[in-house]
Protein backbone atom coordinates (compact mmCIF):
# COMPACT_ATOMS: atom_id res chain seq x y z
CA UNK A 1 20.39 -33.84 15.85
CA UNK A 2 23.49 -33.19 14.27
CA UNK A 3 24.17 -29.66 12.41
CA UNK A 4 23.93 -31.82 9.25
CA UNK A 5 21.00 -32.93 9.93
CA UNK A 6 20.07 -29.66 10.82
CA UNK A 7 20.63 -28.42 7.66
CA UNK A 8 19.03 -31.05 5.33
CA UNK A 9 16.07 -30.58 7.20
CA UNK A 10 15.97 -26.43 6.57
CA UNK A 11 16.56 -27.44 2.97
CA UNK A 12 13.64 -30.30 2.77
CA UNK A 13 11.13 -27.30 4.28
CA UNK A 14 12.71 -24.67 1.95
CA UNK A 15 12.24 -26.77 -1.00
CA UNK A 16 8.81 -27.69 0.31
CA UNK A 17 7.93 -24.12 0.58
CA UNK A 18 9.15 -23.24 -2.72
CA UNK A 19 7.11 -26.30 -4.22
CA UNK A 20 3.70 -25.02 -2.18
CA UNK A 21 4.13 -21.23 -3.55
CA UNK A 22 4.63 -22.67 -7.23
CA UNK A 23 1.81 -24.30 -6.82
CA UNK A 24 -0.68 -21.83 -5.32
CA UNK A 25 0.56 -19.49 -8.49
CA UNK A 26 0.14 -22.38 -10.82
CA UNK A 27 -3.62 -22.77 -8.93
CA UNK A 28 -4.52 -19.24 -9.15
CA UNK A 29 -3.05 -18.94 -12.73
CA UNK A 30 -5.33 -21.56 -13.82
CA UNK A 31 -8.05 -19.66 -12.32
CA UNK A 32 -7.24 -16.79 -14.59
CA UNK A 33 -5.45 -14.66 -11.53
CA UNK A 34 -3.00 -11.90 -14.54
CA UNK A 35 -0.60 -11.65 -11.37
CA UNK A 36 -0.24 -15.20 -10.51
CA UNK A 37 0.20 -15.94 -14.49
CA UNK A 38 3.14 -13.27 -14.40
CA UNK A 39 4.66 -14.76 -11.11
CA UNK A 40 4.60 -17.68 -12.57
CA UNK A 41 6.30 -16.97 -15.99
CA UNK A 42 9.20 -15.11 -13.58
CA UNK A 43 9.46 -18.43 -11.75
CA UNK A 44 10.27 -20.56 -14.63
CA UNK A 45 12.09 -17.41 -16.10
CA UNK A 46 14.90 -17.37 -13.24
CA UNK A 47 14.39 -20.93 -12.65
CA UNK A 48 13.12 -20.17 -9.09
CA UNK A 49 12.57 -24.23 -7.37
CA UNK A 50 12.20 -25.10 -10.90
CA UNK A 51 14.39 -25.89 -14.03
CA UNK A 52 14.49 -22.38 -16.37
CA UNK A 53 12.10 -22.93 -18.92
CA UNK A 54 11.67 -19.65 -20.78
CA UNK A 55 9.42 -21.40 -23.07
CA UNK A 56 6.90 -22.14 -19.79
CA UNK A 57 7.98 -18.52 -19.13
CA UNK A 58 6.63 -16.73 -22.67
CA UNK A 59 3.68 -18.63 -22.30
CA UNK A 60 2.82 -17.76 -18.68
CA UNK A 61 3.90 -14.42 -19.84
CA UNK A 62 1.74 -13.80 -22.52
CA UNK A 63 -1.36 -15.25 -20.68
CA UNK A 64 -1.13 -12.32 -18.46
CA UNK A 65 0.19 -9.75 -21.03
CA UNK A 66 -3.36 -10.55 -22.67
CA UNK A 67 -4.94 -8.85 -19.61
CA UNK A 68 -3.31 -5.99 -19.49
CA UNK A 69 -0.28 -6.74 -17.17
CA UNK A 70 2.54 -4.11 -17.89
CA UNK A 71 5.50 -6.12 -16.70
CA UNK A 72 4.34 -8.85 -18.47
CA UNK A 73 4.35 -6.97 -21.53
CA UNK A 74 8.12 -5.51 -20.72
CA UNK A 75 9.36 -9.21 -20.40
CA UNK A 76 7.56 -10.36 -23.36
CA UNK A 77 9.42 -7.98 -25.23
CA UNK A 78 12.96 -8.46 -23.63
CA UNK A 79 12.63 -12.10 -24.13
CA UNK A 80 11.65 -11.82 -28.47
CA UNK A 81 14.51 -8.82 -28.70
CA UNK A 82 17.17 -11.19 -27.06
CA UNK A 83 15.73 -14.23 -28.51
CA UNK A 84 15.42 -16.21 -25.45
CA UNK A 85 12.74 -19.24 -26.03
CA UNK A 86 11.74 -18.36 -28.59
CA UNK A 87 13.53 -17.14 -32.44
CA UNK A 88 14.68 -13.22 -32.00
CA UNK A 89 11.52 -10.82 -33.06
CA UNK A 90 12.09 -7.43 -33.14
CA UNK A 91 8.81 -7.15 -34.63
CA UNK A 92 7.13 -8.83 -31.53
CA UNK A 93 9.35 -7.06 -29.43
CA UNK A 94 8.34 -3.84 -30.36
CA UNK A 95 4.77 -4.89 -30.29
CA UNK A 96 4.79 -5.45 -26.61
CA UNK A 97 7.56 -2.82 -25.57
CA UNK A 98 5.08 -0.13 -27.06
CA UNK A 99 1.91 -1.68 -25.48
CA UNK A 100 4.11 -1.39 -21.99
CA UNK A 101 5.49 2.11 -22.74
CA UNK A 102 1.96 3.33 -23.31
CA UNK A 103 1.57 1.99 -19.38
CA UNK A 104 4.79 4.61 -18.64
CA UNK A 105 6.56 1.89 -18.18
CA UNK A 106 9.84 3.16 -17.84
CA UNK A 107 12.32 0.49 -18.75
CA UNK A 108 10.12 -0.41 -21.81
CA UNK A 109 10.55 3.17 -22.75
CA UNK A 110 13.94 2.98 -23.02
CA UNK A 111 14.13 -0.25 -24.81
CA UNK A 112 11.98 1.20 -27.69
CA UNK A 113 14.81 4.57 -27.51
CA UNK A 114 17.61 1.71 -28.09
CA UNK A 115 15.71 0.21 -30.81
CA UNK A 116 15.52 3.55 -32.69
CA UNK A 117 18.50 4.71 -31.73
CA UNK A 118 20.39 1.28 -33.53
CA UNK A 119 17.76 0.45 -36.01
CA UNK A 120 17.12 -2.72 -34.52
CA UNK A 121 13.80 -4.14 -35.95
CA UNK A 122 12.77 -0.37 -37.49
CA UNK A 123 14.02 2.15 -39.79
CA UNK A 124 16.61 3.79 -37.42
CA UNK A 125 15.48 7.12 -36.16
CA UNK A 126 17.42 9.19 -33.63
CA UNK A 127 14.79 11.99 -33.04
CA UNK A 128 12.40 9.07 -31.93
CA UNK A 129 14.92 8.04 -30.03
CA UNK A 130 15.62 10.84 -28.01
CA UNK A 131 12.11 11.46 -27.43
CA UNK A 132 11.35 7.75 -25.67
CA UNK A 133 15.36 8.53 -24.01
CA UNK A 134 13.42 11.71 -22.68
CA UNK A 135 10.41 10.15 -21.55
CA UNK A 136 12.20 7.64 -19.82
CA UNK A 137 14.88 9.94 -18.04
CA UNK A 138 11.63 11.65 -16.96
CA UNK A 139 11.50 9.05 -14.38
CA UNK A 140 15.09 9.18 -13.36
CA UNK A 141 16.11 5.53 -15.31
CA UNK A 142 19.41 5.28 -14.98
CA UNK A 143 19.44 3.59 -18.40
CA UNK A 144 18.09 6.16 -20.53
CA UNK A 145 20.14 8.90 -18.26
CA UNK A 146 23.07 7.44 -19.95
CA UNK A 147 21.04 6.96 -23.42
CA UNK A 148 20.85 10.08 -23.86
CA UNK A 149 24.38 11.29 -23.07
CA UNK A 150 25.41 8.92 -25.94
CA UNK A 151 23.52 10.10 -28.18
CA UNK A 152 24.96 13.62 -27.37
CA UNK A 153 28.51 12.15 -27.23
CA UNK A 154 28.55 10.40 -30.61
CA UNK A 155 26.30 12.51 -32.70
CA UNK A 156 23.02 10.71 -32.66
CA UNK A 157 20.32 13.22 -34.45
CA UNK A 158 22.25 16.05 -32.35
CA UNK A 159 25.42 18.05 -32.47
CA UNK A 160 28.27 16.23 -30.66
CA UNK A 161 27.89 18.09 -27.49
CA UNK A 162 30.72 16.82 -24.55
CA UNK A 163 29.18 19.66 -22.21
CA UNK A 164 25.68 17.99 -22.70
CA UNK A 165 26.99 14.33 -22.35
CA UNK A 166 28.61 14.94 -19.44
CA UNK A 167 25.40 16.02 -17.84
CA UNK A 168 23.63 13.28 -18.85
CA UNK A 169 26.13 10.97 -17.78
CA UNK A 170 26.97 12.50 -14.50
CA UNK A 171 23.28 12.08 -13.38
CA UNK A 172 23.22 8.11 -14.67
CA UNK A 173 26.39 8.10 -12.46
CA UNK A 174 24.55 9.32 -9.65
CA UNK A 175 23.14 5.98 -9.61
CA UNK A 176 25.85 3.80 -9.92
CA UNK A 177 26.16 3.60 -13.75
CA UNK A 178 29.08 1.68 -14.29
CA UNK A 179 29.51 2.28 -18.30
CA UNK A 180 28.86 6.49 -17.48
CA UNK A 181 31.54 6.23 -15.11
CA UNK A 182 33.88 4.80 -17.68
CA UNK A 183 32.13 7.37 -20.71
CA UNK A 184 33.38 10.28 -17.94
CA UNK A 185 36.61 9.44 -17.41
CA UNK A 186 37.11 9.08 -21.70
CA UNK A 187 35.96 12.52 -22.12
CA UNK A 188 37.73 14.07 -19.54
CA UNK A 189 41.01 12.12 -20.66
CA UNK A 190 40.58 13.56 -24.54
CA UNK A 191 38.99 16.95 -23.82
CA UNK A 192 37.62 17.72 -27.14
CA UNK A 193 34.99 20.21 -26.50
CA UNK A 194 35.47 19.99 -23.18
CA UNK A 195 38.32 21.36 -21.10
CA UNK A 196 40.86 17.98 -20.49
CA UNK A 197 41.29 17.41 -16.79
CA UNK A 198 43.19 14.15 -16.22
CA UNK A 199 42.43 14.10 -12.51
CA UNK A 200 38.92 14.43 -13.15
CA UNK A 201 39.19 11.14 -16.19
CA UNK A 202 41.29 9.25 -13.29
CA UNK A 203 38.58 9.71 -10.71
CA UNK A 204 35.82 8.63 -12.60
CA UNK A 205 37.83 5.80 -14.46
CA UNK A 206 38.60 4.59 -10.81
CA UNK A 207 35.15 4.52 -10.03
CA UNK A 208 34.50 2.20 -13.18
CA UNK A 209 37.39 0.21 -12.42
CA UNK A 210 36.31 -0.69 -8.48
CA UNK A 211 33.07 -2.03 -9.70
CA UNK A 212 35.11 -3.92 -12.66
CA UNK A 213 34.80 -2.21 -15.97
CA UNK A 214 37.35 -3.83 -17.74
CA UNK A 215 37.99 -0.63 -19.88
CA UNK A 216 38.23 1.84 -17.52
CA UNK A 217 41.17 -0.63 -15.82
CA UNK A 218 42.99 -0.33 -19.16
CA UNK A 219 42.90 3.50 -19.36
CA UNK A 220 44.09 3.40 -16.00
CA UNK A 221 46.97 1.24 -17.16
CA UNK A 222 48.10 3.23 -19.80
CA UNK A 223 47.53 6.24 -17.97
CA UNK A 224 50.56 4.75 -15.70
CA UNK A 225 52.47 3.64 -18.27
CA UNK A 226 52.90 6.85 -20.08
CA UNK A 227 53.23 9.02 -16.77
CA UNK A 228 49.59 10.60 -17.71
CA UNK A 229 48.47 13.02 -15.43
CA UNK A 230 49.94 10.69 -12.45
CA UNK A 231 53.77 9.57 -11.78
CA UNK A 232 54.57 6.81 -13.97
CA UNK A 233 54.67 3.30 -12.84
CA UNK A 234 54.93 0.31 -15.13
CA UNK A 235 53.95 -2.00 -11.75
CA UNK A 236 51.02 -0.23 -11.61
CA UNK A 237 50.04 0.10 -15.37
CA UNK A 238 51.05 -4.23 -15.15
CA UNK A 239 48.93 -4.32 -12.59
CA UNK A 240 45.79 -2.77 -14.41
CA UNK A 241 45.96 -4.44 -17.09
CA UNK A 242 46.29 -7.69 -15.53
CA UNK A 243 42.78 -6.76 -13.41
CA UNK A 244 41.61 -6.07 -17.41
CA UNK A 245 42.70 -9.20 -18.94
CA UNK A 246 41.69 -11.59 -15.83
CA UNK A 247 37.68 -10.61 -16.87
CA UNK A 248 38.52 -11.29 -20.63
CA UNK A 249 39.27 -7.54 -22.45
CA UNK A 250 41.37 -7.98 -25.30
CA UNK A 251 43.12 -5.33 -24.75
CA UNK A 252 44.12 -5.73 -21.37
CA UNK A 253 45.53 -9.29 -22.30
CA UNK A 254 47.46 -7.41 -25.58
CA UNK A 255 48.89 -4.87 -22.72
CA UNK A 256 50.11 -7.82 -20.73
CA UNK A 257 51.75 -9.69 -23.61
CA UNK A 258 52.86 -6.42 -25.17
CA UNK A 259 54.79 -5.62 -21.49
CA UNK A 260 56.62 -9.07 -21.34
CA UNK A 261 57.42 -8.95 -25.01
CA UNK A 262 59.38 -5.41 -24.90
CA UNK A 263 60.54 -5.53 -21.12
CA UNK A 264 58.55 -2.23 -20.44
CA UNK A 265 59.09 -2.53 -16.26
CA UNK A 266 60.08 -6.41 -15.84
CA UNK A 267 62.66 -8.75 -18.07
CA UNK A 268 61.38 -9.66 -21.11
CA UNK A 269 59.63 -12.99 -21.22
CA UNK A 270 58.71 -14.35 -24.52
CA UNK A 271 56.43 -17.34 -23.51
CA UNK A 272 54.30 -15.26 -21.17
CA UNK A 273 54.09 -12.57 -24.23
CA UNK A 274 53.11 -15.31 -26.75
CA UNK A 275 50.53 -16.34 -24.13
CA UNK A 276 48.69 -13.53 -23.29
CA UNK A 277 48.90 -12.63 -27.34
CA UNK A 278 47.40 -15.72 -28.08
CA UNK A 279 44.36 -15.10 -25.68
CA UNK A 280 43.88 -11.89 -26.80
CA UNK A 281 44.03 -13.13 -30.66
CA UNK A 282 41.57 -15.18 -30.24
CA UNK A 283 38.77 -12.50 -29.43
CA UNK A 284 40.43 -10.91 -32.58
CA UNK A 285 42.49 -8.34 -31.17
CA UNK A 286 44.20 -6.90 -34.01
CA UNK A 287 46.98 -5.90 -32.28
CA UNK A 288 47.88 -8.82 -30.69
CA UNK A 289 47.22 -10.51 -34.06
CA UNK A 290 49.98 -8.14 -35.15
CA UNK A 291 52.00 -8.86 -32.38
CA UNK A 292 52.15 -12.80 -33.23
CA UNK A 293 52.87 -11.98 -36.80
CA UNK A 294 55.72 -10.55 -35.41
CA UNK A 295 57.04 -12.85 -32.86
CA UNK A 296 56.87 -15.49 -35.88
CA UNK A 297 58.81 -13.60 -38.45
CA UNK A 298 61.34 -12.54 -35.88
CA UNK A 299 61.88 -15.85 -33.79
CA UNK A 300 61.12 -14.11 -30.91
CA UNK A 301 59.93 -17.25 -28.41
CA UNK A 302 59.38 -19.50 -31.49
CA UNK A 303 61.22 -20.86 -34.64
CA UNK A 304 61.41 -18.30 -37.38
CA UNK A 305 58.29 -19.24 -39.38
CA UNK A 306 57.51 -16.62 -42.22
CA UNK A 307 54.19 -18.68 -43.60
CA UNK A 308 52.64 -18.77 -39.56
CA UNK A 309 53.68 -14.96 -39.70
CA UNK A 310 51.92 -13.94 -43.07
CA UNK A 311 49.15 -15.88 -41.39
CA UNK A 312 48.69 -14.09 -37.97
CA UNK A 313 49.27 -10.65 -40.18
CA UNK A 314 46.45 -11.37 -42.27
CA UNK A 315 43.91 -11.88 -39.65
CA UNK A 316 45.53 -8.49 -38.12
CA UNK A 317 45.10 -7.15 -41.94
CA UNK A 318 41.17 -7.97 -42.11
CA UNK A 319 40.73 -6.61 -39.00
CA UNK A 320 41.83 -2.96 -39.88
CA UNK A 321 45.45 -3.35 -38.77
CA UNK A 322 47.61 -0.71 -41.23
CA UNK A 323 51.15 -2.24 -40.50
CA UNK A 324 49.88 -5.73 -40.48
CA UNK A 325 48.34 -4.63 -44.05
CA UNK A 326 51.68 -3.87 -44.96
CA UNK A 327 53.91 -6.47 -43.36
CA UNK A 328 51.82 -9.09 -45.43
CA UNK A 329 53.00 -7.27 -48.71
CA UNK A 330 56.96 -7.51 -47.14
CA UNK A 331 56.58 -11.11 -46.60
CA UNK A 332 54.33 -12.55 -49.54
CA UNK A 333 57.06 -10.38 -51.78
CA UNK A 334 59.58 -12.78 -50.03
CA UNK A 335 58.28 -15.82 -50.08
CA UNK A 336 57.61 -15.47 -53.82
CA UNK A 337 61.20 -14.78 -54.12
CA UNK A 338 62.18 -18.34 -52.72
């Protein structure tokens, strides 16, 4: 037998496997079995030796839910908040997240703290949000760790409290948090109420940035490009923001374009700048909206074209951009004049 062979074979009695356990849980869901129902519902959930089918999956789902099964209950309401099978219910997601969180279910207690805590589906409420945040961090999840050092961070039913937020976030961060990593190094970097250590922001922003937090890889960028707390180096800044705008931030891709367009460390190249503009434009970047507007009415890369300008400057305008507000004033002012 050939190793091809070989192989087809393993995957004929994988897939055969796969079909017998789907079909003992389909048997002993029929029969009633809460636990089989719930395997079942993850099955067609993930799409495990089956096409997805969260529709299979709410049903399956709810079968067991109606005996009392807790994750059940958490999925149930993960699937109605995020609308997946089925039309987005905050109502019915907050229906089955409470009957879960009664269970001290953990991750369903922090799900009701984020509800409160935006106002999605209820009257928003920050005290009740901190209280299932507490609950929740009770049990160490990471989730609700960081929760709550948001909420201390940006003034949720609390004084803004760095000190606190930083304790909060250093012990989601003991558990891998990505986003607390990043949340460290941005305090550290502004040190508001807290004493500004920009060793400390690029330690924890490095930490965000090897597990690929786009964010933290710009702050390390610009920390390099203006000579922040580490020697300056425009090849390394380049370099960060090119790891940013590779997975999609906007701002990384306006770093990049904004680099080739002013020659900050390499020659100025116009087409690359107009590129990476335009990709960052399009996920409404106002500065790189800006930055087009720019490019247009100055020829830089492209025919002098006042009318494409005013039109990149507006879109910077509506989305809060102050001298794109005022560069469509210069310009309509002119063209009214010809």
């Amino acid at each position: 037998m050939t190793r091809l062979e070989e192989l087809i074979e393993q995957q004929i009695k994988i897939a055969a496997a796969i079909d017998a356990e789907v079909k003992k849980n389909q048997d002993a869901a029929d029969k009633g079995d809460s636990e089989a129902q719930f395997q079942l519902a993850v099955i067609n959930y993930k799409g495990q030796g089956v096409k997805q089918n969260f529709g299979e999956a709410i049903k399956c789902f709810k079968l067991a839910a109606a005996k009392g099964h807790t994750a059940a209950e958490f999925f149930l309401g993960d699937m109605f908040a995020k609308g997946q099978g089925t039309a987005q219910n905050y109502a019915e997601a907050l229906h089955y997240f409470q009957l879960a969180a009664a269970k001290d279910d953990s991750q369903a207690q922090y799900m009701l703290g984020v509800m409160f805590d935006g106002g999605k589906g209820v009257k928003e409420d920050f005290k009740v949000a901190m209280n299932w945040y507490k609950l929740a961090a009770k049990k160490n999840n990471v989730d609700a760790l960081y929760g709550l050092g948001s909420m201390y961070e940006n003034h949720h039913g609390v004084e803004q409290d760095d000190m606190e937020a930083v304790h909060w976030y250093k012990l989601a961060a003991q558990h891998e948090h990505i986003e607390a990593y990043y949340r460290l190094g941005v305090i550290y970097s502004k040190g508001k109420s807290i004493k500004k250590d920009l060793s400390e922001a690029m330690r924890w922003f490095s930490l965000g940035s090897e597990k690929g937090h786009s964010g933290a890889q710009v702050s390390i960028g610009l920390m390099y490009q203006a000579g922040d707390g580490v020697e300056q180096s425009h090849k390394k800044a380049m370099s960060y923001y090119k790891m940013a705008a590779s997975l999609g931030n906007s701002e990384g891709q306006y770093k990049v374009g904004f680099m080739y367009q002013n020659g900050i460390g390499l020659n100025v190249d116009y087409a690359q700048a107009l590129y990476w503009f335009s990709l960052a434009a399009e996920h409404d970047n106002a500065h790189a909206q800006s930055a087009l507007g720019f490019m247009h009415e100055h020829g830089q890369g492209v025919n002098e074209d006042e009318s494409k300008a005013l039109m990149y400057f507006k879109k910077a305008a509506k989305n809060g951009d102050e001298t794109a507000i005022r560069n469509c004033g210069l310009i309509e002012a002119r063209l009214e004049k010809k």
